[in-house]
Protein backbone atom coordinates (compact mmCIF):
# COMPACT_ATOMS: atom_id res chain seq x y z
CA UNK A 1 -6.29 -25.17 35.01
CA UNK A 2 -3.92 -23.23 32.75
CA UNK A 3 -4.28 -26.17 29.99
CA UNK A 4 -7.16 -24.80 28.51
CA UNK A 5 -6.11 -21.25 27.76
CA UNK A 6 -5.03 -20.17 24.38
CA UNK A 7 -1.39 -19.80 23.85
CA UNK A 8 -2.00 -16.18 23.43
CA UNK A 9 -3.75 -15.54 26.37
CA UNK A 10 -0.94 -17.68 28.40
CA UNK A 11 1.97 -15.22 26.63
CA UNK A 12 -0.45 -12.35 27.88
CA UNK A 13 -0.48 -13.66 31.12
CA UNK A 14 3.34 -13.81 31.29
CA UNK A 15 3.98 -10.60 29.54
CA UNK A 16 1.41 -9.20 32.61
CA UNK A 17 3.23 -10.96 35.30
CA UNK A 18 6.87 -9.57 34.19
CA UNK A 19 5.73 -6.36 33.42
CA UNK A 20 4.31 -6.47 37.55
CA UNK A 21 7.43 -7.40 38.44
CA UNK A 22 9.34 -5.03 37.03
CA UNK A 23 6.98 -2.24 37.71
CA UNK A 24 7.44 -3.55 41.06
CA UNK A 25 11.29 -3.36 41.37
CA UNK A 26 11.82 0.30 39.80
CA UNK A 27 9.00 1.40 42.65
CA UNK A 28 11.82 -0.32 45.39
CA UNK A 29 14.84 1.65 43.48
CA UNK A 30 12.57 4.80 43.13
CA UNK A 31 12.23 5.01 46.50
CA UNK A 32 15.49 3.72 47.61
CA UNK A 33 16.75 6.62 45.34
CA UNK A 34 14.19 9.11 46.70
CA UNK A 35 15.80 7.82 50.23
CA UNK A 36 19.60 8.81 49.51
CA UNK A 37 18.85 11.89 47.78
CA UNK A 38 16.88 13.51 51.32
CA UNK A 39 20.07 11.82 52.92
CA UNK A 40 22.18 13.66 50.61
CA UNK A 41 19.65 17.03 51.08
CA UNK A 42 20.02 16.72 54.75
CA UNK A 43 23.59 16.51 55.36
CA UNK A 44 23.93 19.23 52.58
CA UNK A 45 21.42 21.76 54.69
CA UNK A 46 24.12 22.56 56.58
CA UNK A 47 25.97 24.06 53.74
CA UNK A 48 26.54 26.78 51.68
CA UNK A 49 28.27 25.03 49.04
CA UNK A 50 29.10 21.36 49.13
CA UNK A 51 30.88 18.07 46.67
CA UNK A 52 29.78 14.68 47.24
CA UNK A 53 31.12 11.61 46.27
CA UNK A 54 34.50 12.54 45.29
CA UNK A 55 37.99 11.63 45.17
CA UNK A 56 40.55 13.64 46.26
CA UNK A 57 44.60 13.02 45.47
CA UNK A 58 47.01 12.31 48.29
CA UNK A 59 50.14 14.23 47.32
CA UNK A 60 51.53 10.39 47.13
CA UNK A 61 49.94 9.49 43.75
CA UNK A 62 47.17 7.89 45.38
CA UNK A 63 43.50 8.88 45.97
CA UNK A 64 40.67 9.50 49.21
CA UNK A 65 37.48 8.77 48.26
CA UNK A 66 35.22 11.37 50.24
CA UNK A 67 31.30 11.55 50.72
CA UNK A 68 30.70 15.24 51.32
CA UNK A 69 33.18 18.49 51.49
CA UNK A 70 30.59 21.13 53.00
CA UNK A 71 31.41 25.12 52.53
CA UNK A 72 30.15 26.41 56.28
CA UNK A 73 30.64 29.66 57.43
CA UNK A 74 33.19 28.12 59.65
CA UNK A 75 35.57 26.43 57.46
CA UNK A 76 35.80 23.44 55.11
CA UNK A 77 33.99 19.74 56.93
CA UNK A 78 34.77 16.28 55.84
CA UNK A 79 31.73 13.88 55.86
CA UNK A 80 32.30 10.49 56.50
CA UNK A 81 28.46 9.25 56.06
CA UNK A 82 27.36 6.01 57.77
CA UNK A 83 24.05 4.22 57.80
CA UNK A 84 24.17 1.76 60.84
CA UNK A 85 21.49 0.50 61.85
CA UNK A 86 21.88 -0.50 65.87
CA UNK A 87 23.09 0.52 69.11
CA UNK A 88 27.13 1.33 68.58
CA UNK A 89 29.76 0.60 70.47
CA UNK A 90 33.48 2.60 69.65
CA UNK A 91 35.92 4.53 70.97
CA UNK A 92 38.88 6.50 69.67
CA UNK A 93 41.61 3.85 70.40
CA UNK A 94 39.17 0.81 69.58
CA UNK A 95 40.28 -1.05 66.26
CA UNK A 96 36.50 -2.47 66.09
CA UNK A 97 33.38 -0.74 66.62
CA UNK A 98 30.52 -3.10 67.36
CA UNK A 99 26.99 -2.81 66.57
CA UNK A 100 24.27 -4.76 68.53
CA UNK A 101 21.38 -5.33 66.89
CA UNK A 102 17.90 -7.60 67.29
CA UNK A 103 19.13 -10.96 66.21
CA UNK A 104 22.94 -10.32 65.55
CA UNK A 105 25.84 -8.61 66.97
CA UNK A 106 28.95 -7.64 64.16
CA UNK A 107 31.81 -5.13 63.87
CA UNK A 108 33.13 -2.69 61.48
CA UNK A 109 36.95 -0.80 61.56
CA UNK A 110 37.22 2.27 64.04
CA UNK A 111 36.40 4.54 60.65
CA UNK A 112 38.61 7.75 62.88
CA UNK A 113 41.84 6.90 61.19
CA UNK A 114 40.43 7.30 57.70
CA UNK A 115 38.50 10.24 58.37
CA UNK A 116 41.88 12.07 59.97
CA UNK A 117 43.98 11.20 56.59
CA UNK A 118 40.94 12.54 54.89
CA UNK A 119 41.12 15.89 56.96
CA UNK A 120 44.83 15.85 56.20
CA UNK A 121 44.41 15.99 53.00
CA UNK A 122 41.93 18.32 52.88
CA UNK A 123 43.87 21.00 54.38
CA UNK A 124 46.72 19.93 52.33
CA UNK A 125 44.62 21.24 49.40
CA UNK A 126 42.70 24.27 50.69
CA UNK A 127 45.54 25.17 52.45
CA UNK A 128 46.76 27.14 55.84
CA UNK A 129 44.12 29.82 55.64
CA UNK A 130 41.10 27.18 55.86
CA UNK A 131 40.06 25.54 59.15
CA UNK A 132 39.06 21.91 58.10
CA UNK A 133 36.92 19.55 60.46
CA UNK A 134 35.81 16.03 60.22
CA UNK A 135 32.37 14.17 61.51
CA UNK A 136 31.70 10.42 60.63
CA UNK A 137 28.27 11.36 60.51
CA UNK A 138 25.83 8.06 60.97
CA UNK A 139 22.64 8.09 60.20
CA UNK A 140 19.33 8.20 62.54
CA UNK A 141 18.76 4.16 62.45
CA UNK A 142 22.18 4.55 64.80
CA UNK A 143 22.84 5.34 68.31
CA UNK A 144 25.41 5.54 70.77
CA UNK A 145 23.95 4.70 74.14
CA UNK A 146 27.31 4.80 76.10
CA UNK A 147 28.00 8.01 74.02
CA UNK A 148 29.72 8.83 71.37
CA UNK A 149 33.67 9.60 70.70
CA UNK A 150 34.77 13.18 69.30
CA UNK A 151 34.67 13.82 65.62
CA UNK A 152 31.32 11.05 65.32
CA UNK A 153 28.18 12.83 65.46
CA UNK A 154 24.48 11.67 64.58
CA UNK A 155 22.64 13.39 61.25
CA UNK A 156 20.09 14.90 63.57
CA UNK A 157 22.72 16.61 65.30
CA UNK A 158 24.91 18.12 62.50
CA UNK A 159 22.58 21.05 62.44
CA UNK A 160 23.31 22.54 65.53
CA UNK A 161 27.03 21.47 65.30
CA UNK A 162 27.47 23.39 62.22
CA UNK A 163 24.84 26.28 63.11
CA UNK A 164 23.70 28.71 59.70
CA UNK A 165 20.94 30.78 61.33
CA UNK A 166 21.23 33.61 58.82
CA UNK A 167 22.29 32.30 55.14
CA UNK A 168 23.76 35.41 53.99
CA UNK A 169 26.21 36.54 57.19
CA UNK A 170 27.64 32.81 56.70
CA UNK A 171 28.29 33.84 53.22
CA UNK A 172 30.27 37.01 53.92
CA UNK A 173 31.83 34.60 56.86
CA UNK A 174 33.00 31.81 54.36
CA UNK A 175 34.06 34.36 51.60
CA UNK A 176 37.84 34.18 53.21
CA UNK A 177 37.67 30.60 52.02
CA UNK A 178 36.90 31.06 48.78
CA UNK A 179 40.34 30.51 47.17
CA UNK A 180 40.62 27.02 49.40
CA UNK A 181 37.57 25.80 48.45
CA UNK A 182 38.29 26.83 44.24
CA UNK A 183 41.45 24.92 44.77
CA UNK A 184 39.54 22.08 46.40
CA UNK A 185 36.81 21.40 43.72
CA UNK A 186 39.14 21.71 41.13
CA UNK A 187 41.31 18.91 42.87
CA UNK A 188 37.98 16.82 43.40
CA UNK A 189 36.99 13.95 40.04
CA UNK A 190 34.23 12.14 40.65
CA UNK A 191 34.53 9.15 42.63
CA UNK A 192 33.98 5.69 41.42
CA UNK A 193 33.11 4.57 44.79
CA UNK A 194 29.74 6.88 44.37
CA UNK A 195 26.60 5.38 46.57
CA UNK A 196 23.66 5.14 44.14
């Protein structure tokens, strides 16, 4: 059927069919991209100020990567952000989680014990003055139907766990951490571990 068309129009045909393709796969990375950054927006909301995707040093000559430092009026809170899809299964002294899902069952390390050494750190930097918290914060495609252990948390819920009803009392409330969080962002470089 193709044998009869010109050699042109079979190069225009090709040059239509790639450039569908590819117009095709940026719309997928658009919106995958449009998908992270409301992630990013909604984690942030709970914020005054906040760094994402950073790395942090370890006093040891190493480095933590970390996915969100938020400014709250309450202190300084490490984000350890997870998207899961599933029911989850985990406790504190667990090694393995485990996530059930449709057609498959697999299990990821208890991520706790990273996001404590992350904490440590943090208040290594800010220092004594700054109360520093940690959530491994997973996503809404998540859920914990035995509940979940302390310090995990789902996105819907960081909200009222981090409360700002009134923007500007939480910034007079966070102004004692200013220094802390100055000496935290200028500790931070960005991290090449960065989720596109």
């Amino acid at each position: 059927m193709l044998g009869g068309l010109a050699p042109s129009m079979l190069i225009g045909l090709g040059g239509g069919a790639v450039t569908l393709v590819g117009a095709a796969a940026g719309f997928v990375l658009w919106r995958r991209h449009r998908a992270r950054r409301a992630l990013q927006e909604r984690v942030a909301s709970v914020a005054l100020e906040n760094l994402q995707d950073v790395i942090l040093p370890d006093g040891n000559g190493g480095w933590f990567h970390v996915d969100f430092l938020l400014l709250t009026q309450s202190g300084v809170v490490v984000v350890d952000l997870r998207d899961v899809a599933g029911l989850l299964f985990g406790s504190e002294q667990m090694t393995e989680w485990t996530v059930m899902q449709k057609t498959r069952r697999f299990t990821f390390p208890n991520p706790l014990g990273p996001l404590y050494d992350r904490i440590a750190v943090v208040k290594q930097i800010a220092g004594d003055g700054v109360p520093v918290e940690g959530r491994v914060v997973f996503t809404d495609r998540g859920s914990f139907p035995k509940g979940h252990p302390p310090h995990v948390t789902r996105l819907a819920s960081l909200p009222s766990e981090f409360p700002m009803p009134d923007r500007e009392f939480a910034r007079l409330a966070a102004a004692r951490f200013q220094d802390g969080w100055r000496r935290l962002r200028e500790a931070a470089s960005p991290s090449p571990l960065r989720r596109h």
